[in-house]
PDB file of N, CA and C in Angstrom:
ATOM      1  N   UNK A   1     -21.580   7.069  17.745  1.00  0.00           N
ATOM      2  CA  UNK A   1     -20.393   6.291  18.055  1.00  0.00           C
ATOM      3  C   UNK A   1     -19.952   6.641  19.477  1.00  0.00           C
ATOM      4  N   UNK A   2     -19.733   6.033  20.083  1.00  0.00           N
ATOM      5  CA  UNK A   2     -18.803   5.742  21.815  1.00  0.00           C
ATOM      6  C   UNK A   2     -17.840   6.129  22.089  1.00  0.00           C
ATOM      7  N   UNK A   3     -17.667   6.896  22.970  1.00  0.00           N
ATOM      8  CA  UNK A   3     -15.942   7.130  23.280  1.00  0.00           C
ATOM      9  C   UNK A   3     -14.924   5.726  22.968  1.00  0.00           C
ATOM     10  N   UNK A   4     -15.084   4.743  23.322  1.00  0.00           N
ATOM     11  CA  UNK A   4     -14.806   3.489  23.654  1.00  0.00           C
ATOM     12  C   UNK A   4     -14.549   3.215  21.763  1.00  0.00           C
ATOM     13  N   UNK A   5     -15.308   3.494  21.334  1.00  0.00           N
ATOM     14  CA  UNK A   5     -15.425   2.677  19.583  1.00  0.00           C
ATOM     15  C   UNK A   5     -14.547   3.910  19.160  1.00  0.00           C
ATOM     16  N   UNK A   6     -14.474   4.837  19.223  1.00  0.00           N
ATOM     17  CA  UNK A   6     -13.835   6.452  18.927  1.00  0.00           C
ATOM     18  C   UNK A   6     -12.615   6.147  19.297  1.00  0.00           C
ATOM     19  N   UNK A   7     -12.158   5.673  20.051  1.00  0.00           N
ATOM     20  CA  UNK A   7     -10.702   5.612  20.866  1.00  0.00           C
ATOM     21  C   UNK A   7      -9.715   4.034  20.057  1.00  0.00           C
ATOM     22  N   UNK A   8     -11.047   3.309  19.828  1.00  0.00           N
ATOM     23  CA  UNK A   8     -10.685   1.872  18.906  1.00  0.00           C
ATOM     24  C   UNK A   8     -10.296   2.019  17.680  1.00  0.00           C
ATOM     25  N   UNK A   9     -10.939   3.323  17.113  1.00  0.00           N
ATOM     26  CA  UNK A   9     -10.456   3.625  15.446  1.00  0.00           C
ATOM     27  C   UNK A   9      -9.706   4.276  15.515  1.00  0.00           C
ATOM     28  N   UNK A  10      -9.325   5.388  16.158  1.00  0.00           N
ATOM     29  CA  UNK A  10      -8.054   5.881  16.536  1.00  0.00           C
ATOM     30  C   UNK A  10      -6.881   5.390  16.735  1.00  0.00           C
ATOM     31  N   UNK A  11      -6.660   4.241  17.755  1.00  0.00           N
ATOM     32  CA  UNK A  11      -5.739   3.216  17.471  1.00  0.00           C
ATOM     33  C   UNK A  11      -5.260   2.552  16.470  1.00  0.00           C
ATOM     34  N   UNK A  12      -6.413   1.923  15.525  1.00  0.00           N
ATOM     35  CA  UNK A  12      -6.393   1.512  14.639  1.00  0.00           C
ATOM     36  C   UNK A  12      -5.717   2.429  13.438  1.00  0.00           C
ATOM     37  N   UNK A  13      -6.291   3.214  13.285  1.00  0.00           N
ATOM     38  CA  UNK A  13      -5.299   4.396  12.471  1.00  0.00           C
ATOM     39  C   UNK A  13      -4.124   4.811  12.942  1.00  0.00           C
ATOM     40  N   UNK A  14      -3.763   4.465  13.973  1.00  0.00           N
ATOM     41  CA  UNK A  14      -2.333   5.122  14.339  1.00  0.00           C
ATOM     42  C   UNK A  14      -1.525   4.000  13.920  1.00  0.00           C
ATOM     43  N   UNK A  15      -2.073   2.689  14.410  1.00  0.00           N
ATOM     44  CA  UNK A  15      -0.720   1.290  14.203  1.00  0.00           C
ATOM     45  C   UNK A  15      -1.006   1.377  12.570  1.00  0.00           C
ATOM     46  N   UNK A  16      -1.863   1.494  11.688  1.00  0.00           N
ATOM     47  CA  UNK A  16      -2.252   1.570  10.162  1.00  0.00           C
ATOM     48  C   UNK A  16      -0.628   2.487  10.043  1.00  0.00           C
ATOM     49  N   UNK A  17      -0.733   4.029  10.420  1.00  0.00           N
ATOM     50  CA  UNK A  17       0.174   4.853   9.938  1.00  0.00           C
ATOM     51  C   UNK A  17       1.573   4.016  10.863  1.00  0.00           C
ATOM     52  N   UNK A  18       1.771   3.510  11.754  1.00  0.00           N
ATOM     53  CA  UNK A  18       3.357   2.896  11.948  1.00  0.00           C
ATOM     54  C   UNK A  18       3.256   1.611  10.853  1.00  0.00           C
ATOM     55  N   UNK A  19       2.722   1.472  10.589  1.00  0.00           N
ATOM     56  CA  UNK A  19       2.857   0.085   9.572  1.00  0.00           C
ATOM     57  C   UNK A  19       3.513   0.689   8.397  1.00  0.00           C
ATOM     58  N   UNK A  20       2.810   1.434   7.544  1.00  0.00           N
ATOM     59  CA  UNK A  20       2.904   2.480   6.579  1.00  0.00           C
ATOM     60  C   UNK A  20       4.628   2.807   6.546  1.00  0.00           C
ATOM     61  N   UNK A  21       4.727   3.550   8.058  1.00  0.00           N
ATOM     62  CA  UNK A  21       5.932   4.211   8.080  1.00  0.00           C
ATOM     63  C   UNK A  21       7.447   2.490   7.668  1.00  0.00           C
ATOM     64  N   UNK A  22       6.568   2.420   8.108  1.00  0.00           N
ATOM     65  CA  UNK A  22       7.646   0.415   8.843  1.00  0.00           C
ATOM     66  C   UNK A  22       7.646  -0.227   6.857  1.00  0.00           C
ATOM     67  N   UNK A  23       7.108  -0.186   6.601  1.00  0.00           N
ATOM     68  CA  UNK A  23       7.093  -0.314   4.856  1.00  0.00           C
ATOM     69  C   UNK A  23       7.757   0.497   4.105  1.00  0.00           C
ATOM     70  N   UNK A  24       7.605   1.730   4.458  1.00  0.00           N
ATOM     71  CA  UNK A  24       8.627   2.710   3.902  1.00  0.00           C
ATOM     72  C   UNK A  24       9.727   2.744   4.021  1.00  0.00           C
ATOM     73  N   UNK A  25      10.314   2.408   5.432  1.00  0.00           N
ATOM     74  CA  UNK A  25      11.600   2.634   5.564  1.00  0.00           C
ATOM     75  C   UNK A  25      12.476   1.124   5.446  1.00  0.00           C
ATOM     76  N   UNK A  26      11.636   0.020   5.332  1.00  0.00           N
ATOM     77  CA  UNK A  26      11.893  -1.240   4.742  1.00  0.00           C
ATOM     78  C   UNK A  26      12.263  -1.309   3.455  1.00  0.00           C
ATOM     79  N   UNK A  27      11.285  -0.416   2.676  1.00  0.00           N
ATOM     80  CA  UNK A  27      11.902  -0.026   0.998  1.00  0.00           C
ATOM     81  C   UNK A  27      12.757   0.468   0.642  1.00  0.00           C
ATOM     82  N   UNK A  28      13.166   1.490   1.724  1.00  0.00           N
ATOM     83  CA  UNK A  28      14.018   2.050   1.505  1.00  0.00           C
ATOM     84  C   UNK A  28      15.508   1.027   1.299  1.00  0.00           C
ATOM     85  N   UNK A  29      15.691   0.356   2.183  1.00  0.00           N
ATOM     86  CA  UNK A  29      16.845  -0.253   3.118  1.00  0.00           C
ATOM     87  C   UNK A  29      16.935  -1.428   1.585  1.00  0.00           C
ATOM     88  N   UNK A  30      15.804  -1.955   1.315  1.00  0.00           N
ATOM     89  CA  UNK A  30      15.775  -3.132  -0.090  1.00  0.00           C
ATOM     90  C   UNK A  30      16.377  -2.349  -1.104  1.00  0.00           C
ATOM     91  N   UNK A  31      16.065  -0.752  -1.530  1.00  0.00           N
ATOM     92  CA  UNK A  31      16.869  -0.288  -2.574  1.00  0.00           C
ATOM     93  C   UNK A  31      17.731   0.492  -2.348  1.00  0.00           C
ATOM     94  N   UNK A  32      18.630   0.556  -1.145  1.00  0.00           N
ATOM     95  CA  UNK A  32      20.065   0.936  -0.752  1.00  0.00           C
ATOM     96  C   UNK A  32      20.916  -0.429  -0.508  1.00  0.00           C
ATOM     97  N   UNK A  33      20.249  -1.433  -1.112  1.00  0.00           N
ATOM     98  CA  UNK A  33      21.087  -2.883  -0.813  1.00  0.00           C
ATOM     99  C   UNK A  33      21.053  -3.238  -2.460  1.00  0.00           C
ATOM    100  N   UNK A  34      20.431  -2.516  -3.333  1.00  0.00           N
ATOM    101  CA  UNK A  34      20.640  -2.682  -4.994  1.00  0.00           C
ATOM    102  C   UNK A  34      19.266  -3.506  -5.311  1.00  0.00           C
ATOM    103  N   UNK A  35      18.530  -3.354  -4.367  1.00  0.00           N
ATOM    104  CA  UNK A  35      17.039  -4.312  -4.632  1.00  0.00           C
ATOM    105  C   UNK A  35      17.014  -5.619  -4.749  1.00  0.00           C
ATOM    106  N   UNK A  36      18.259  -6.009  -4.255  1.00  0.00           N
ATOM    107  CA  UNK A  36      18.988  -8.017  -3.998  1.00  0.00           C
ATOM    108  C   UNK A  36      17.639  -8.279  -3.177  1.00  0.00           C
ATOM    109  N   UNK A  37      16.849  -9.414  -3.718  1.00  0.00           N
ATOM    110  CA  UNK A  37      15.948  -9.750  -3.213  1.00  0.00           C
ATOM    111  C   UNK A  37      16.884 -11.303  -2.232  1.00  0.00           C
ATOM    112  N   UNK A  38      15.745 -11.329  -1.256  1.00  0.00           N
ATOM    113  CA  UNK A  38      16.211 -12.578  -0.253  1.00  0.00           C
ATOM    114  C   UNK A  38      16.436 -11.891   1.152  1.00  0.00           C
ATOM    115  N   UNK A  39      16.197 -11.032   1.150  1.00  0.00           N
ATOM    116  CA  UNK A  39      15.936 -10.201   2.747  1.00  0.00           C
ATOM    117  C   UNK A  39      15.296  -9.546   3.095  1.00  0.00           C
ATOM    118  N   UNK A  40      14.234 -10.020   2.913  1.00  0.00           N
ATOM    119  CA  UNK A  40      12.998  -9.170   3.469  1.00  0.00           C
ATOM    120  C   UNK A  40      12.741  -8.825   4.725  1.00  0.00           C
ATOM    121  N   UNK A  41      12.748  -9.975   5.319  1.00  0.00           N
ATOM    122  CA  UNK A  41      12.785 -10.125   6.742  1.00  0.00           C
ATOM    123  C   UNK A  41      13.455  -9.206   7.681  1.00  0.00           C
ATOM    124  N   UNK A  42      14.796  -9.658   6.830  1.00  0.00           N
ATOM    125  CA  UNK A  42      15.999  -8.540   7.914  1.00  0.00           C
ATOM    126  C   UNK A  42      15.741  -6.987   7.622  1.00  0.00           C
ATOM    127  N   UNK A  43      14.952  -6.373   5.770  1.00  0.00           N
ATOM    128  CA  UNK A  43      14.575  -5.528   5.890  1.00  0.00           C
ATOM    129  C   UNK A  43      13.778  -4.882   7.088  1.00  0.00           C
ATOM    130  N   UNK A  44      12.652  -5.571   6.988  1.00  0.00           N
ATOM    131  CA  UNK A  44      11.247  -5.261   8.159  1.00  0.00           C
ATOM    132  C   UNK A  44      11.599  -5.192   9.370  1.00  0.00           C
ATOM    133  N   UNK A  45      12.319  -6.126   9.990  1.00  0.00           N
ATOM    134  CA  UNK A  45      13.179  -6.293  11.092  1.00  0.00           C
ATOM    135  C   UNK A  45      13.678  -5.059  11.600  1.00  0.00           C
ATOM    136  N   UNK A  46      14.556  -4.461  10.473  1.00  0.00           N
ATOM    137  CA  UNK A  46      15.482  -3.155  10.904  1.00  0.00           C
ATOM    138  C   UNK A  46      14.764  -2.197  11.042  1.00  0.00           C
ATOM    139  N   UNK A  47      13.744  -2.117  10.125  1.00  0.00           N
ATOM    140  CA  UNK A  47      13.086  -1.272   9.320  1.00  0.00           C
ATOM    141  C   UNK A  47      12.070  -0.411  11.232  1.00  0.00           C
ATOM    142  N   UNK A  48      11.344  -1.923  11.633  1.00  0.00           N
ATOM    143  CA  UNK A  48      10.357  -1.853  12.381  1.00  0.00           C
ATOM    144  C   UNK A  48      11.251  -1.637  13.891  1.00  0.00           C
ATOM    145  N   UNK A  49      12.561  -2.343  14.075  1.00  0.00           N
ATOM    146  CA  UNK A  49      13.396  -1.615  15.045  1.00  0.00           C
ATOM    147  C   UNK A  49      13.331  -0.090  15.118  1.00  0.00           C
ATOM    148  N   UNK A  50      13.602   0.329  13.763  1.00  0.00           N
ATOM    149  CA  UNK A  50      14.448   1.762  13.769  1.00  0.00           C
ATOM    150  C   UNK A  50      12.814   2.999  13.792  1.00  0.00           C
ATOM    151  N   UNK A  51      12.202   2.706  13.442  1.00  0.00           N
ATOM    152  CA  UNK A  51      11.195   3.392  13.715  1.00  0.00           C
ATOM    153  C   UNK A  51      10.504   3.395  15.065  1.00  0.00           C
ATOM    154  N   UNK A  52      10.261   2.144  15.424  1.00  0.00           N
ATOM    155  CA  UNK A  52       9.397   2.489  16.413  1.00  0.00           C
ATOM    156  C   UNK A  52      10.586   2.626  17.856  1.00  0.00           C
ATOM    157  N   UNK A  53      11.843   2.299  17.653  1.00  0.00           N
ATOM    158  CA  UNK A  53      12.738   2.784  18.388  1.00  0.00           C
ATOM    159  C   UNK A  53      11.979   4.585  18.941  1.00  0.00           C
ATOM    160  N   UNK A  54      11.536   5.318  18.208  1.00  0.00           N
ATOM    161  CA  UNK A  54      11.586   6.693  18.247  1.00  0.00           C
ATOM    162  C   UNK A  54      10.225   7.246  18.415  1.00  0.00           C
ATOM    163  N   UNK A  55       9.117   5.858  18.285  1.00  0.00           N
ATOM    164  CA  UNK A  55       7.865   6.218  18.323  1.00  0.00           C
ATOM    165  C   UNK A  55       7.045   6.149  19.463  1.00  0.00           C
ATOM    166  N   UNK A  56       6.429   6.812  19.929  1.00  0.00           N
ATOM    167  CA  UNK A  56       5.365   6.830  21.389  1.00  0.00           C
ATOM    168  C   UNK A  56       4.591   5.896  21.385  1.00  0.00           C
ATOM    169  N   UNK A  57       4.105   5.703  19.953  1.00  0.00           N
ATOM    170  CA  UNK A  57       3.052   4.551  19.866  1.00  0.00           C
ATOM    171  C   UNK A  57       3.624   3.042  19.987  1.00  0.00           C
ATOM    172  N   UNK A  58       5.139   3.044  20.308  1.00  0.00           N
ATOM    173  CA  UNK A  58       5.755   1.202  20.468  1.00  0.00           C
ATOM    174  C   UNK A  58       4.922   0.581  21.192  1.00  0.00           C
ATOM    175  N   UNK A  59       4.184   0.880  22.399  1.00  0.00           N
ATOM    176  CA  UNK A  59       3.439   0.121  23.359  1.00  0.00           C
ATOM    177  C   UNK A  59       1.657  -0.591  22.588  1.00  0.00           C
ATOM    178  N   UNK A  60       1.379   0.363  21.612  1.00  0.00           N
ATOM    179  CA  UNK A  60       0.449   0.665  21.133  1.00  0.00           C
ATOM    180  C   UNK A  60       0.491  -0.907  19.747  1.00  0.00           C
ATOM    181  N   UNK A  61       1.691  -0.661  19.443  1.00  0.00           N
ATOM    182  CA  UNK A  61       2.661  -1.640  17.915  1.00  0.00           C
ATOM    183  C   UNK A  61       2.316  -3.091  18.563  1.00  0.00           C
ATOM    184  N   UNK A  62       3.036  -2.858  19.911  1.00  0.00           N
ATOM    185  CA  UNK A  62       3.447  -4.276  20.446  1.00  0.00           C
ATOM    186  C   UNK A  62       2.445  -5.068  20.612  1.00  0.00           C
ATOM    187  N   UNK A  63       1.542  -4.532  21.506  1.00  0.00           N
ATOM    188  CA  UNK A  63       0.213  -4.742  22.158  1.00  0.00           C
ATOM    189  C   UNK A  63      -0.564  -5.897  20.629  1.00  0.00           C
ATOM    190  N   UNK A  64      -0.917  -4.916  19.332  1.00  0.00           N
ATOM    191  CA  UNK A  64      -1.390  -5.443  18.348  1.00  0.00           C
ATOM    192  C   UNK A  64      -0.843  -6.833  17.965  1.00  0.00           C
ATOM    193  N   UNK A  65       1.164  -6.805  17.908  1.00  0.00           N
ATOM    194  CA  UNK A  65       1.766  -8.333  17.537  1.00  0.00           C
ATOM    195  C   UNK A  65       1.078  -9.254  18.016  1.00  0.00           C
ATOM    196  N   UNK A  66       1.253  -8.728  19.833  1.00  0.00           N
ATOM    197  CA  UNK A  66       0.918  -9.822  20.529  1.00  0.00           C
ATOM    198  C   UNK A  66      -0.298 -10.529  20.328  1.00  0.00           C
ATOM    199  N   UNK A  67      -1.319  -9.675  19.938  1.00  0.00           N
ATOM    200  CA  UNK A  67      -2.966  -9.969  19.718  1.00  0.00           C
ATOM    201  C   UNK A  67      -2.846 -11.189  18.716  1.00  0.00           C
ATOM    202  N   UNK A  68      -2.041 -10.575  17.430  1.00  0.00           N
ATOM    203  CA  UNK A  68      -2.056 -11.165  16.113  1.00  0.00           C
ATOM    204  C   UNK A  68      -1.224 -12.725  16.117  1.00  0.00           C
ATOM    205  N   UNK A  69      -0.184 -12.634  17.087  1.00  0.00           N
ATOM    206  CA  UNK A  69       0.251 -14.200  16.983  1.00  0.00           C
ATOM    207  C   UNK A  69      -0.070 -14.469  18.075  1.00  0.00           C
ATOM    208  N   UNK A  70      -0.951 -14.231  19.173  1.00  0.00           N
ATOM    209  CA  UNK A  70      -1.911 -15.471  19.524  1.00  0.00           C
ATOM    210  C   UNK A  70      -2.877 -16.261  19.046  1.00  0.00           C
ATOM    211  N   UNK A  71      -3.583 -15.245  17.704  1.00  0.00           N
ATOM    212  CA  UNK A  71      -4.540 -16.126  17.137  1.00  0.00           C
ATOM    213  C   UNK A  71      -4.189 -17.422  16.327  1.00  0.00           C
ATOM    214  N   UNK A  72      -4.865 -18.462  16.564  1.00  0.00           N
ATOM    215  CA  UNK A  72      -4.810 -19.683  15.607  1.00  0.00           C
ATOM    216  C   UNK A  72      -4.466 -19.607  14.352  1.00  0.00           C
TER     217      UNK A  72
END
């Protein structure tokens, strides 16, 4: 394996673990609201603010969105 392919799965495992984290603290926020479904969105929203607010890897997060809603 390549530095280059080595450095690609690495990434890949890091935005994997902010995703992870970004789900967790989304669950959290759904069952400190009594588990009232109909806000998911604003969960993930906060959820993915408040974490990567604090995370090194935001540039790393962003980079991926952008990839993902350019595709068709």
């Amino acid at each position: 394996m390549d530095s280059e392919t080595r450095t690609r799965e690495r990434q890949r495992l890091m935005v994997d673990l902010l995703e992870r984290k970004i789900r967790l603290r989304a669950r959290q926020l759904y069952d400190q609201r009594g588990q009232i479904e109909g806000q998911a969105l604003e969960d993930w929203v906060k959820a993915e603010s408040e974490i990567l607010k604090s995370s090194i890897l935001a540039p790393l997060w962003n980079k991926r969105q952008d990839r993902e809603s350019s595709q068709p």
